[in-house]
Protein backbone atom coordinates (compact mmCIF):
# COMPACT_ATOMS: atom_id res chain seq x y z
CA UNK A 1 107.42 221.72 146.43
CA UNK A 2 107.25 225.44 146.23
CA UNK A 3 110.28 227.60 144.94
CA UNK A 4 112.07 228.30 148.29
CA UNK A 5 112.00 224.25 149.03
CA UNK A 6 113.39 223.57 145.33
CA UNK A 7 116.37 226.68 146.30
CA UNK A 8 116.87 224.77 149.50
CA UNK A 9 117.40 221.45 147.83
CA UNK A 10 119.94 222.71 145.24
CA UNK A 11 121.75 224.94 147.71
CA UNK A 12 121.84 220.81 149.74
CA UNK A 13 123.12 218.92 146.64
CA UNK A 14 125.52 221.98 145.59
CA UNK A 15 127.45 223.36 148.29
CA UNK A 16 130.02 224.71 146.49
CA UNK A 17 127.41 227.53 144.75
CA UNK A 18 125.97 230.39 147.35
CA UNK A 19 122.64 230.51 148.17
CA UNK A 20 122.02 233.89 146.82
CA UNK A 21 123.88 232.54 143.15
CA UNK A 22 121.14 229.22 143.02
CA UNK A 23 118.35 232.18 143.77
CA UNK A 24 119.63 233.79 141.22
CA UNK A 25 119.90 231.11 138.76
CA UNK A 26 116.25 229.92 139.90
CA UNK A 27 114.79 233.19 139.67
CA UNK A 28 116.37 233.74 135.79
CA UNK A 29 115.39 230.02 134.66
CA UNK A 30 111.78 231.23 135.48
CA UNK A 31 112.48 234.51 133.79
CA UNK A 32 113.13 233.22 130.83
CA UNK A 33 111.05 230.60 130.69
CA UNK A 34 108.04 233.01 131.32
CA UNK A 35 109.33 235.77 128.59
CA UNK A 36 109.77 233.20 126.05
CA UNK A 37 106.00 232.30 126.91
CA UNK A 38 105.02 235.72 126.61
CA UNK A 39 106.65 236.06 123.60
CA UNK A 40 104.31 233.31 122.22
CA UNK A 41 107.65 230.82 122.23
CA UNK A 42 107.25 227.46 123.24
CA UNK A 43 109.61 226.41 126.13
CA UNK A 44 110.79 222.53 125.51
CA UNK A 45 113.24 220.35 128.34
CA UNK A 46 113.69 217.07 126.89
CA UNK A 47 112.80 214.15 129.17
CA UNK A 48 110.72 216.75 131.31
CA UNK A 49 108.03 218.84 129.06
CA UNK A 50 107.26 220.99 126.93
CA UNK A 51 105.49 225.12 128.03
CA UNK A 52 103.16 226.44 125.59
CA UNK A 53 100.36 229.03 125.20
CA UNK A 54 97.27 227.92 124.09
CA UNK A 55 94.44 230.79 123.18
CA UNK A 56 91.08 230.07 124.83
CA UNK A 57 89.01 231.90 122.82
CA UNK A 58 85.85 233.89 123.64
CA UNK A 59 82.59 232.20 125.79
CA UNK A 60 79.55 233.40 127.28
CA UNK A 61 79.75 231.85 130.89
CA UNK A 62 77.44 232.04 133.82
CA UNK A 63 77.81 233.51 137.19
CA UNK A 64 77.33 231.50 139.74
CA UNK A 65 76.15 233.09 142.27
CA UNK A 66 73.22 234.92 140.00
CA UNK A 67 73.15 232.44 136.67
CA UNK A 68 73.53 235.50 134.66
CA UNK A 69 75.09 235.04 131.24
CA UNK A 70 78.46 236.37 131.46
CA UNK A 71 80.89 237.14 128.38
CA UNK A 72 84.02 236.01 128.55
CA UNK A 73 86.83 237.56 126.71
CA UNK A 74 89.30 235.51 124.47
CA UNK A 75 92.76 235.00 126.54
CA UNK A 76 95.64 232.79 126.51
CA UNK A 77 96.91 230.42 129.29
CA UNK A 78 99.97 228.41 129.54
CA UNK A 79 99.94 224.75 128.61
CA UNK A 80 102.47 222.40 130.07
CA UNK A 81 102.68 218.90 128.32
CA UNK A 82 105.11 216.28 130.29
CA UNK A 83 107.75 214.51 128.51
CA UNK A 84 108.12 210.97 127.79
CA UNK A 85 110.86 210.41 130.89
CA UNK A 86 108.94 212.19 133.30
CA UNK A 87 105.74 210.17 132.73
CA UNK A 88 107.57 206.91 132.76
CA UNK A 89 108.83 208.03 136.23
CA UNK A 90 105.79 208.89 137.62
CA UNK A 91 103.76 205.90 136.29
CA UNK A 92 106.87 204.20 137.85
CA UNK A 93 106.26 205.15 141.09
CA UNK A 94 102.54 205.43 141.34
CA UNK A 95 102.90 201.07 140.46
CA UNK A 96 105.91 200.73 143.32
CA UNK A 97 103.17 202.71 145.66
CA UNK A 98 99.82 200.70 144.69
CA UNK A 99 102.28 197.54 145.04
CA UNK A 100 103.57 198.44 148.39
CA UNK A 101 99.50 199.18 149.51
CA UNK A 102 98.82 196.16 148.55
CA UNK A 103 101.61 194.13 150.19
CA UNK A 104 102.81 192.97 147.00
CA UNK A 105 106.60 192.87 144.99
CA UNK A 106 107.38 195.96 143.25
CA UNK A 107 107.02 194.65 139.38
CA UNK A 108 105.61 191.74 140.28
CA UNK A 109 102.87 191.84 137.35
């Protein structure tokens, strides 16, 4: 799902809000959650995940195309870890999906 689909789902389920005012609300939820990254914050929604940076630090790599060594600089990249709900869902699903493949009950282990 990209952002537009996830704007055109909310504007479905929420009829009485404008589309412009769920852009806007979108477009500020990611604000936010981005600044507070950037601000080296971490970012927690309970029963979905958790947002962090994590600090890669400095390598010597290769290029690929040559095999050269390569330095790397030190840099930091966000880190998202799910939450407890949204793995249960997922592992949920993924068993209702392998069951239904193979022609058997859902939670029939």
């Amino acid at each position: 799902m990209i952002k537009s689909e996830l704007i055109n789902r909310l504007a479905e389920n929420n009829q009485h809000l404008t589309q412009r005012d769920i852009e806007r609300i979108v477009g500020t939820i990611f604000d936010e959650i981005a600044n507070a990254l950037a601000r080296g914050d971490r970012v927690e929604l309970r029963g979905f995940g958790a947002f962090s940076v994590k600090c890669r630090p400095a390598r010597t790599g290769r290029n690929p195309r040559t095999g050269s060594a390569v330095d790397v600089a030190e840099k930091y990249v966000p880190f998202f870890k799910t939450g407890k709900e949204l793995r249960q869902k997922l592992n949920l699903a993924a068993k209702a999906a392998a069951a239904a493949a193979s022609g058997a009950a859902p939670g029939a282990d």
